[in-house]
C-alpha atoms as a PDB file:
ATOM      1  CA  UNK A   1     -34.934 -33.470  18.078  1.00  0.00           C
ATOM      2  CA  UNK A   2     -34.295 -30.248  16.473  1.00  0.00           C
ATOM      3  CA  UNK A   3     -32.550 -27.641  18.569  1.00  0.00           C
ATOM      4  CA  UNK A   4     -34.627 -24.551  18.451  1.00  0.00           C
ATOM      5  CA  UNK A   5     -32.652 -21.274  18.062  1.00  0.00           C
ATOM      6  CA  UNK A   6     -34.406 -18.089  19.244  1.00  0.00           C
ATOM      7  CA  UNK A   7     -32.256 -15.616  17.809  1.00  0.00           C
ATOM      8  CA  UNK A   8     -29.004 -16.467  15.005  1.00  0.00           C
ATOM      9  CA  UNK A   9     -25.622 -14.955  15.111  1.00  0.00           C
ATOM     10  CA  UNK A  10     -24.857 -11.903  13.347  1.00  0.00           C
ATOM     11  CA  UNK A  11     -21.577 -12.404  11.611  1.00  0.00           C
ATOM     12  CA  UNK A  12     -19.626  -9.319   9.856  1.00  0.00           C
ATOM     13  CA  UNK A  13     -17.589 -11.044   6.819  1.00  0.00           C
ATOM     14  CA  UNK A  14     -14.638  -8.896   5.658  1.00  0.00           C
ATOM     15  CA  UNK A  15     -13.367 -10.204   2.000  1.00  0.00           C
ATOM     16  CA  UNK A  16      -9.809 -11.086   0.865  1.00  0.00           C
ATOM     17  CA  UNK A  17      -7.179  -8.821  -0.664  1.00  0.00           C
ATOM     18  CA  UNK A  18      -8.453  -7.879  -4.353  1.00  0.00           C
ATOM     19  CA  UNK A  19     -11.999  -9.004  -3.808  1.00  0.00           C
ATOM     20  CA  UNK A  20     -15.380  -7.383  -2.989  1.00  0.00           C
ATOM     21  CA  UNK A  21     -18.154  -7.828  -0.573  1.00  0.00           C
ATOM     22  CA  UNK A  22     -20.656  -9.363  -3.370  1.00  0.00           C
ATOM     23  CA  UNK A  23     -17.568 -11.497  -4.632  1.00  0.00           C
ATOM     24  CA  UNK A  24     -16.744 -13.220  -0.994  1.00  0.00           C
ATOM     25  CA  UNK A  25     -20.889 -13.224  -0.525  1.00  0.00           C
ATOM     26  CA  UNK A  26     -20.746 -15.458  -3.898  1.00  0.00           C
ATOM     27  CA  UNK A  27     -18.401 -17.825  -2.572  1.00  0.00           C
ATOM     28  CA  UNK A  28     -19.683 -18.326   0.613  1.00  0.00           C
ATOM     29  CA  UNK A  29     -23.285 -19.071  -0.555  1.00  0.00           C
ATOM     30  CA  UNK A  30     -22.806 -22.593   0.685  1.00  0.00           C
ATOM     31  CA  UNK A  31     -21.248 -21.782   4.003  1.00  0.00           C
ATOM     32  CA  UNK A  32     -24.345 -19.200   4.995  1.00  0.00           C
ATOM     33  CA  UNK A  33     -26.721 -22.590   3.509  1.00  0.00           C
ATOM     34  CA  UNK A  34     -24.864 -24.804   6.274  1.00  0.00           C
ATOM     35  CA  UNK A  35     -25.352 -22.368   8.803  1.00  0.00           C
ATOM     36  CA  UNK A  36     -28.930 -21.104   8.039  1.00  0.00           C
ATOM     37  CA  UNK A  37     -30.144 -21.967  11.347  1.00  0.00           C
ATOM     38  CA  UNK A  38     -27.341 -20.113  13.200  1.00  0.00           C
ATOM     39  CA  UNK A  39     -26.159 -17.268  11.880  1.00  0.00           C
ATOM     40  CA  UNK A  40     -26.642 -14.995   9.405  1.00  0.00           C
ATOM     41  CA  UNK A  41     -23.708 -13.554   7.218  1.00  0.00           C
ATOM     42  CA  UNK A  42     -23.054  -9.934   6.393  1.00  0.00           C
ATOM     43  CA  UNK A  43     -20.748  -8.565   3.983  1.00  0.00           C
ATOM     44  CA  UNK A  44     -19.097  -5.174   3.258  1.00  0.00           C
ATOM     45  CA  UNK A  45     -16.772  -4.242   0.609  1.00  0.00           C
ATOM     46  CA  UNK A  46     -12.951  -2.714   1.747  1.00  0.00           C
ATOM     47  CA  UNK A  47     -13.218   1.280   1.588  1.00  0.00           C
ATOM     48  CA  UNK A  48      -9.603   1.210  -0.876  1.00  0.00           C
ATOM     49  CA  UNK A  49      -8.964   0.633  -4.663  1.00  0.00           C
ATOM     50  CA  UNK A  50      -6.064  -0.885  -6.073  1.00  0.00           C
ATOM     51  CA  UNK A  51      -3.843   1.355  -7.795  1.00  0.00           C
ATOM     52  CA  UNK A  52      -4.091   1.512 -11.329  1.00  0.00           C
ATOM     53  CA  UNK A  53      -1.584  -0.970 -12.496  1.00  0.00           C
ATOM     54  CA  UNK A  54       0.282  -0.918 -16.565  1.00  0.00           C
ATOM     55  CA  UNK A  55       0.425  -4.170 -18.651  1.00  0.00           C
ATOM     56  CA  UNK A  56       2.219  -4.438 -21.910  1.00  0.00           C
ATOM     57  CA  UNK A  57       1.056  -5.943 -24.903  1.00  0.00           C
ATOM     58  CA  UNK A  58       2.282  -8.340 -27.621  1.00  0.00           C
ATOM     59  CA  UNK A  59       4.471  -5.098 -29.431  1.00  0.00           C
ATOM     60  CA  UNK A  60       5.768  -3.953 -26.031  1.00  0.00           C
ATOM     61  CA  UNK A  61       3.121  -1.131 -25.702  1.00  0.00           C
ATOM     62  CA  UNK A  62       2.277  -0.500 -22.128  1.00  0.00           C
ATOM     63  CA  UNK A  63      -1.964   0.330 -20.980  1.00  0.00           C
ATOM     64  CA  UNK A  64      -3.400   1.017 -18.060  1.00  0.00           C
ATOM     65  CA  UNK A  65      -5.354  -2.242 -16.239  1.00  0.00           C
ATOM     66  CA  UNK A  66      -7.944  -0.918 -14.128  1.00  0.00           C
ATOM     67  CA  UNK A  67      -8.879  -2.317 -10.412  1.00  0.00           C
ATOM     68  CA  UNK A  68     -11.969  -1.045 -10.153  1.00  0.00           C
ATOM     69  CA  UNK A  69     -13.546  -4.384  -8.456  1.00  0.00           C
ATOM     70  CA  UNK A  70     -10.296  -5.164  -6.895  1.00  0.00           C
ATOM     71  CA  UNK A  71     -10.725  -3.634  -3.190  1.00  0.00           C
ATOM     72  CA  UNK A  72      -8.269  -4.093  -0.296  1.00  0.00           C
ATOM     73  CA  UNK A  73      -8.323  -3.060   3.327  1.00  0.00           C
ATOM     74  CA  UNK A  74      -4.799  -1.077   2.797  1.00  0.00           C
ATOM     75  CA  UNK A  75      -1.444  -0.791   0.555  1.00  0.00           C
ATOM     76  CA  UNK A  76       1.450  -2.190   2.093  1.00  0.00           C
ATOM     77  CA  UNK A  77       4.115   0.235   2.247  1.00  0.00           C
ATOM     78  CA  UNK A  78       7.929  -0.509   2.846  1.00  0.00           C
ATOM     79  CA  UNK A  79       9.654   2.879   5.307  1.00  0.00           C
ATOM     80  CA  UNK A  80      13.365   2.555   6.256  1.00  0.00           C
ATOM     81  CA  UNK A  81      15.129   5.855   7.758  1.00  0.00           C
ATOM     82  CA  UNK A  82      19.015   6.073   7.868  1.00  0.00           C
ATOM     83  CA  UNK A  83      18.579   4.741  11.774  1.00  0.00           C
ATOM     84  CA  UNK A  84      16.708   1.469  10.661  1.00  0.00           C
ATOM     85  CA  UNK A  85      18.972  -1.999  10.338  1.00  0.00           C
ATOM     86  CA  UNK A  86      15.575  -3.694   9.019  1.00  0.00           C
ATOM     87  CA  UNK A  87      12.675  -2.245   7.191  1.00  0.00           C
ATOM     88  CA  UNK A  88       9.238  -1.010   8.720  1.00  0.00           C
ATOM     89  CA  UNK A  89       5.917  -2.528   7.378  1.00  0.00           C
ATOM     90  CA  UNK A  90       3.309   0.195   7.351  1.00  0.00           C
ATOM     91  CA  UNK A  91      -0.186  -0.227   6.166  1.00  0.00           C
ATOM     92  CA  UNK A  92      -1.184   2.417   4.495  1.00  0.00           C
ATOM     93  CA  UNK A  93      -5.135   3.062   4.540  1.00  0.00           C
ATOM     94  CA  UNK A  94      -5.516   0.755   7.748  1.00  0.00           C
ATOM     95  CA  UNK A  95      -7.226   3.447  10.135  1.00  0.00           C
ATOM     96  CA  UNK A  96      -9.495   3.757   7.238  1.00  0.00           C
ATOM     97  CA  UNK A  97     -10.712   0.476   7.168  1.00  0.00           C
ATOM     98  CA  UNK A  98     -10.969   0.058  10.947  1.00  0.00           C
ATOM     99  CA  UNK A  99     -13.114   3.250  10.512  1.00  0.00           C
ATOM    100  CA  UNK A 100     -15.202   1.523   8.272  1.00  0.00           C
ATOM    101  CA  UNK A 101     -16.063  -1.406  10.205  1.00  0.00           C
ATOM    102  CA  UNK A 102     -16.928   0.808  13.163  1.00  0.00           C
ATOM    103  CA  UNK A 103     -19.364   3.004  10.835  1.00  0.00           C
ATOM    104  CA  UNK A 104     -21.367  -0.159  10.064  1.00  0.00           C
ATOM    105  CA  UNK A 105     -21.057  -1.568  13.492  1.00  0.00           C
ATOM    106  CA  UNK A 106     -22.932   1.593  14.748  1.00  0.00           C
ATOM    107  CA  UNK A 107     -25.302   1.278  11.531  1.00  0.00           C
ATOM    108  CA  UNK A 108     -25.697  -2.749  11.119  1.00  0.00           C
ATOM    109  CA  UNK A 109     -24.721  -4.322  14.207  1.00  0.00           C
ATOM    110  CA  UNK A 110     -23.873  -4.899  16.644  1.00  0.00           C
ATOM    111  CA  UNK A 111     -22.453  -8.241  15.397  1.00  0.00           C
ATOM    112  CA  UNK A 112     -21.443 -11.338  17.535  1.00  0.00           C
ATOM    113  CA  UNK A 113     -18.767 -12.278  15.729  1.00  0.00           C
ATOM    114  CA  UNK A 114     -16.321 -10.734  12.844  1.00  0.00           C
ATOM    115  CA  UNK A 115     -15.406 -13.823  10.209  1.00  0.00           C
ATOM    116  CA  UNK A 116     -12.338 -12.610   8.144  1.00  0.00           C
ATOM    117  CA  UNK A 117     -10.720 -14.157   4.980  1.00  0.00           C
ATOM    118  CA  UNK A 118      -6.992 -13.672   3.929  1.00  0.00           C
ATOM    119  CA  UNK A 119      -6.309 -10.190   4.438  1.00  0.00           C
ATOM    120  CA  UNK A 120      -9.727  -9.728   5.935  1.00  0.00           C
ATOM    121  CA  UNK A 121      -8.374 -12.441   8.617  1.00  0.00           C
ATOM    122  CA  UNK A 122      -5.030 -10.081   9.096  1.00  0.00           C
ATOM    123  CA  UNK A 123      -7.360  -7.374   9.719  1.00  0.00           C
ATOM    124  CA  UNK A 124      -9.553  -9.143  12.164  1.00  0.00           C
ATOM    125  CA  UNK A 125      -6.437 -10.531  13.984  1.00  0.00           C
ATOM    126  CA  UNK A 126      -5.034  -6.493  14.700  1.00  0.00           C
ATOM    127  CA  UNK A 127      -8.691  -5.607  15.809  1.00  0.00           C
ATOM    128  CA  UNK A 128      -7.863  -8.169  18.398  1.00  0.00           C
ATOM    129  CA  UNK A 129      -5.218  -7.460  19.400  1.00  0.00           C
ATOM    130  CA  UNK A 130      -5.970  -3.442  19.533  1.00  0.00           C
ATOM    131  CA  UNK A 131      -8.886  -4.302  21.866  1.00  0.00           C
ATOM    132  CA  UNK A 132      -6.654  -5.912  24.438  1.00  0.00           C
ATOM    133  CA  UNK A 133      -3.530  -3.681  23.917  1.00  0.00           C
ATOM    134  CA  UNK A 134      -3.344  -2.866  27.745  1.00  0.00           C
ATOM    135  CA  UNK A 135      -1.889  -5.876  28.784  1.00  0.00           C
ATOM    136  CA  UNK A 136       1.260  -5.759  26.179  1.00  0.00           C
ATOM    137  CA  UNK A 137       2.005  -2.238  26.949  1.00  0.00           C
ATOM    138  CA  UNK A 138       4.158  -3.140  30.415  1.00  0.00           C
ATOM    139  CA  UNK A 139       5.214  -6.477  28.655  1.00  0.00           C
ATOM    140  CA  UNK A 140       9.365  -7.409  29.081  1.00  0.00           C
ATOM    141  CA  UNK A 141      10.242  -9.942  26.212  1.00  0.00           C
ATOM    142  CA  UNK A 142      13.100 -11.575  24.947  1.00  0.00           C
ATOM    143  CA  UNK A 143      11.540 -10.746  21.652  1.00  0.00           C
ATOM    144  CA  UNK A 144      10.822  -7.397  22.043  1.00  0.00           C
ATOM    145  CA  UNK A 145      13.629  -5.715  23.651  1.00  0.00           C
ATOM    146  CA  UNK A 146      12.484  -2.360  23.344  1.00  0.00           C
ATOM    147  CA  UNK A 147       9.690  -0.699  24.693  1.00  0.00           C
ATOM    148  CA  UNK A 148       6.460  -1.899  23.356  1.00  0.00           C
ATOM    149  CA  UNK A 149       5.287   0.459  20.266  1.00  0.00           C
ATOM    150  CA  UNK A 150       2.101   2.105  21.650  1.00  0.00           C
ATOM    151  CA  UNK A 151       2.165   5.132  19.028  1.00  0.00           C
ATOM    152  CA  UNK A 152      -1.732   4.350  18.306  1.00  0.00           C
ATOM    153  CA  UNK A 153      -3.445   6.987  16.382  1.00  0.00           C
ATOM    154  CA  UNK A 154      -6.616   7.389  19.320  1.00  0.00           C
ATOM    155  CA  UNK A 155      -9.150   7.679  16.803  1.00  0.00           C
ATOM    156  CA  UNK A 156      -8.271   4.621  15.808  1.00  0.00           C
ATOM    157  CA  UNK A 157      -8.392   3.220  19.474  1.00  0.00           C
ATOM    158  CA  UNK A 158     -11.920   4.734  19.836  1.00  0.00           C
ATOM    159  CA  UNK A 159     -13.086   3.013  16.814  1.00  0.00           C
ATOM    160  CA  UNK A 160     -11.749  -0.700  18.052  1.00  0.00           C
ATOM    161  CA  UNK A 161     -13.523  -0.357  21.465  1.00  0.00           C
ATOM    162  CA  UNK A 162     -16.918   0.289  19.947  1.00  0.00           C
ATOM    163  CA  UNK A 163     -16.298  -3.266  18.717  1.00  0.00           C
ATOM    164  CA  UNK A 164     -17.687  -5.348  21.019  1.00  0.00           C
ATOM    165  CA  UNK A 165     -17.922  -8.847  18.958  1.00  0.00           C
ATOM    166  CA  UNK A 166     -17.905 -12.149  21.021  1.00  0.00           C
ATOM    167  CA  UNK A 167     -16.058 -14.460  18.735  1.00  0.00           C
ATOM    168  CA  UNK A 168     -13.267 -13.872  15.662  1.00  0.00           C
ATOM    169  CA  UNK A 169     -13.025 -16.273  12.538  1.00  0.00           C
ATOM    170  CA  UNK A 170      -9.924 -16.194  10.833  1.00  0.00           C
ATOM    171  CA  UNK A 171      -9.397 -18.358   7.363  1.00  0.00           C
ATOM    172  CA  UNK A 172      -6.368 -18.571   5.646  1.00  0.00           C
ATOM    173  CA  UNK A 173      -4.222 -15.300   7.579  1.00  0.00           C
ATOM    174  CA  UNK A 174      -1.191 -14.590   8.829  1.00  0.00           C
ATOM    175  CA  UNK A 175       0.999 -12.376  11.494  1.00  0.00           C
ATOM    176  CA  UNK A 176       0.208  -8.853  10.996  1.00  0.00           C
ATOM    177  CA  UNK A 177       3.163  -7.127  10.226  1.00  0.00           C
ATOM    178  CA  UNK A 178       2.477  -3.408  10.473  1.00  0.00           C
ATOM    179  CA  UNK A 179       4.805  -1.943  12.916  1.00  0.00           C
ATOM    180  CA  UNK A 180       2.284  -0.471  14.951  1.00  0.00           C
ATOM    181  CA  UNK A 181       1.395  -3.732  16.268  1.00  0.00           C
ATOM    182  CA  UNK A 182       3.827  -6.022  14.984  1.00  0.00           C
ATOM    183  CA  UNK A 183       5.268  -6.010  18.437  1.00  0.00           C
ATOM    184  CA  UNK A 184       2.012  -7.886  20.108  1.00  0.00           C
ATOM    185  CA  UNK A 185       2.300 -10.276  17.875  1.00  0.00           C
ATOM    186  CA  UNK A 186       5.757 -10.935  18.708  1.00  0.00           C
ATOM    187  CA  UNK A 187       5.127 -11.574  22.045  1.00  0.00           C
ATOM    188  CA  UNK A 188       1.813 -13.349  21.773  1.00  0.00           C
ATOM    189  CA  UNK A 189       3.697 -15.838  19.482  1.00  0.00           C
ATOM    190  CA  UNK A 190       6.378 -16.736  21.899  1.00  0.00           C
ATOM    191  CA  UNK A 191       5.653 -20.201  23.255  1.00  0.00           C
ATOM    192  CA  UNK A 192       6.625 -20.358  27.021  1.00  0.00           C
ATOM    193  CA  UNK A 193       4.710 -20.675  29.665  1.00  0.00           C
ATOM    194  CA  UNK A 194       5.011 -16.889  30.483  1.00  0.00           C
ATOM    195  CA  UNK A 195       3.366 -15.918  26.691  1.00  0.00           C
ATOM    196  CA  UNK A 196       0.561 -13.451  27.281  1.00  0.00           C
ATOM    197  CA  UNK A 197      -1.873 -14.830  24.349  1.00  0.00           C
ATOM    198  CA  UNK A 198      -5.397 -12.859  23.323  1.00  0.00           C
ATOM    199  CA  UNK A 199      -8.571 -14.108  24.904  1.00  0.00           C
ATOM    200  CA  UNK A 200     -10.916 -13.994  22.652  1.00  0.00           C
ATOM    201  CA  UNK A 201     -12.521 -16.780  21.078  1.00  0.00           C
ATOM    202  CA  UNK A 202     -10.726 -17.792  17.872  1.00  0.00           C
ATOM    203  CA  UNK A 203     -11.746 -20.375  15.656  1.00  0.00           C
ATOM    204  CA  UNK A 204      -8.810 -20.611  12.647  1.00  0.00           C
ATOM    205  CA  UNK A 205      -8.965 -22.225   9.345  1.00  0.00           C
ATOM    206  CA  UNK A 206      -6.396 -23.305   7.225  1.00  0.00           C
ATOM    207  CA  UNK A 207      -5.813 -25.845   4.143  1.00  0.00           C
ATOM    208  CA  UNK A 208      -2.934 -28.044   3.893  1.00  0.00           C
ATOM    209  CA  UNK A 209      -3.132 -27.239   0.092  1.00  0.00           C
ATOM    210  CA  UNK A 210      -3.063 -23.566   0.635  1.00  0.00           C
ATOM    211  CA  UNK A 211      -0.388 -22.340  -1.244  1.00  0.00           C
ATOM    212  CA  UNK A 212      -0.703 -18.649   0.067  1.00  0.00           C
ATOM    213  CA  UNK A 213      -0.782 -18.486   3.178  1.00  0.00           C
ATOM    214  CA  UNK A 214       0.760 -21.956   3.759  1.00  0.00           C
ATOM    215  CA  UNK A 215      -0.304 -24.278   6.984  1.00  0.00           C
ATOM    216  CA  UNK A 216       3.082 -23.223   8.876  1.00  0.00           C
ATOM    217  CA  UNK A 217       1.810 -19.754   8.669  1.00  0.00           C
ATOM    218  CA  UNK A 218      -1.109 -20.062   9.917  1.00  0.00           C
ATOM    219  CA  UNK A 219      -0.330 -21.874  12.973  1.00  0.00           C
ATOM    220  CA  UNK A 220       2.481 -19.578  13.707  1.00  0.00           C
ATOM    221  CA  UNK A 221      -0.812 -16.771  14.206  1.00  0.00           C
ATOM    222  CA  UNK A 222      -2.336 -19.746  15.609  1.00  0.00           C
ATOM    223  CA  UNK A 223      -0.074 -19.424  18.756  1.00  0.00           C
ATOM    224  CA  UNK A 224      -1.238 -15.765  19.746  1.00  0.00           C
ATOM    225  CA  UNK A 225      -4.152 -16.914  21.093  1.00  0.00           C
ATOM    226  CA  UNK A 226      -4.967 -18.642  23.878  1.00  0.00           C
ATOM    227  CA  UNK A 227      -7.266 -21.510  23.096  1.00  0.00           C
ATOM    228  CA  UNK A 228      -7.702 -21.361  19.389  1.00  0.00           C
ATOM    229  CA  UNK A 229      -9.902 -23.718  18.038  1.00  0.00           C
ATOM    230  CA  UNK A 230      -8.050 -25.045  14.992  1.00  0.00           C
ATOM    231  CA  UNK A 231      -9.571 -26.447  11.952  1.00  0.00           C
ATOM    232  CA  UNK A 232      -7.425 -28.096   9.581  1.00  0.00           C
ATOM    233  CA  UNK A 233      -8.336 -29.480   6.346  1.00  0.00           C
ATOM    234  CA  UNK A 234      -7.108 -30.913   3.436  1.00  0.00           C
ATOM    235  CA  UNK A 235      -7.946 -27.958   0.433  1.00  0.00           C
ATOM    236  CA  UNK A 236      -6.753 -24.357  -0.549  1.00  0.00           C
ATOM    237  CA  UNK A 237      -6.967 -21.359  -0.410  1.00  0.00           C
ATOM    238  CA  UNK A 238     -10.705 -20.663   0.640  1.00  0.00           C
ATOM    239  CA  UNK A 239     -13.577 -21.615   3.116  1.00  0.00           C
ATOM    240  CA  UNK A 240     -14.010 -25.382   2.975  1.00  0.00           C
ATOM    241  CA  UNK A 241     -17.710 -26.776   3.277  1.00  0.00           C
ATOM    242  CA  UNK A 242     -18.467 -30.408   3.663  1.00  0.00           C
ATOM    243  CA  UNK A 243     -19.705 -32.162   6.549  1.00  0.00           C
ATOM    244  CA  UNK A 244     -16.326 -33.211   9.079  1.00  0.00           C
ATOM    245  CA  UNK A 245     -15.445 -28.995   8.540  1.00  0.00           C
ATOM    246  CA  UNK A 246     -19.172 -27.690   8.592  1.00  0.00           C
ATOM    247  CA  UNK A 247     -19.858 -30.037  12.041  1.00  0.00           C
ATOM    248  CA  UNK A 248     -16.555 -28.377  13.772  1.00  0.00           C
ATOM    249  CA  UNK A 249     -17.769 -24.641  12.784  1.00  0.00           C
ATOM    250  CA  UNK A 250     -21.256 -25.637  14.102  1.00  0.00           C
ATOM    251  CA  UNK A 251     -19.924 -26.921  16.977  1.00  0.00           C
ATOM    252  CA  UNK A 252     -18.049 -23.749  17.678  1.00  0.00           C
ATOM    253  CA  UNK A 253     -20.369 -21.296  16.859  1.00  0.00           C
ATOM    254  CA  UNK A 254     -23.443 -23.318  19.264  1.00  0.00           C
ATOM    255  CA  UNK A 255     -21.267 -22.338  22.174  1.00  0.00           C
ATOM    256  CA  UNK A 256     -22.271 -18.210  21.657  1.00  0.00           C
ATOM    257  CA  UNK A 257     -26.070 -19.007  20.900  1.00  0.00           C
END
């Protein structure tokens, strides 16, 4: 007997570094066909360009390549100050992004669940982590020796608790390493039984024959949250659809219906 849904899942998709809403919409035709009767997929395109990058040619003269459909959610940007024994990961266009995603939130959604791919999954993993920054704030850690960074920009802060989605789905992501909340992560990683972990609902993909963001890597973010519902297959670099993988999303995604 068919299960009768009365209302689908609204799903917010955010794309991989250097692609485009219409791009990741493209390649994840047959994922929205598998889940027709649950949820419906919406995609936006990142709010930053890739800088203009120079190539040279056969006779060694350089020309400008142009980015214009390569999009990304920020520009990683290397800081180190005379104090510093180790360089600072900032991510330059972040608060942007998060800004974004808030804007269509309020316009769109609101969504159930956010769904993000490669460096859409690194952003997806800080929005969860933002939303339950409270409980890291008095955290003591081997780890993280210092006092926790908290220097939050608040309109940033105001944006992430508009966000009110139910579920994440990260594919393919890693640790966040921007230093403004590259310390949660540090602690949510540790394994002991003292870890404080994030509580929401995480369903995590990853290919054993993902050769960027490599299986160790992904189970390393894996361990921040509590719970994660881990789904490993055998392919790259991308959202995997055929039937063991499409039954185990199903399966996850029935449980906010």
């Amino acid at each position: 007997m068919t299960q009768t849904i009365s209302r689908k899942l609204q799903i917010l998709c955010l794309h991989g570094f250097k692609q485009h809403g219409q791009n990741f919409k493209h390649r994840c035709n047959s994922l929205q066909k598998v889940l027709r009767n649950y949820a419906d997929l919406h995609f936006i395109d990142a709010p930053h360009k890739l800088p203009t990058l120079t190539e040279k040619d056969t006779t060694g003269n350089e020309s400008e390549v142009k980015n214009d459909n390569y999009l990304t959610w920020w520009n990683t940007v290397e800081e180190k100050n005379a104090t510093d024994k180790i360089h600072k990961i900032r991510y330059d266009g972040l608060s942007e992004s998060i800004r974004l995603i808030a804007e269509v939130n309020e316009k769109n959604g609101p969504f159930d669940g956010i769904l993000g791919f490669s460096q859409g999954g690194v952003l997806l993993a800080i929005l969860c982590a933002l939303r339950e920054r409270e409980k890291f704030v008095q955290t003591k850690s081997d780890v993280v020796k210092t006092p926790l960074n908290t220097n939050w920009n608040e309109s940033v802060l105001k944006d992430v608790d508009t966000l009110k989605f139910k579920f994440a789905w990260i594919v393919g992501s890693f640790k966040p390493r921007d230093s403004s909340v590259v310390d949660i992560f540090n602690i949510c990683s540790q394994n002991t039984q003292e870890s404080i972990k994030l509580e929401i609902p995480t369903m995590i993909v990853v290919g054993k024959g993902d050769d960027i963001t490599p299986l160790d890597t992904v189970v390393d973010l894996s361990r921040c949250f509590k719970n994660p519902y881990l789904v490993i297959h055998d392919r790259g670099h991308y959202i995997p659809v055929y039937e063991e993988v499409n039954n185990k999303y199903i399966v996850f995604l029935k449980q906010f219906l």
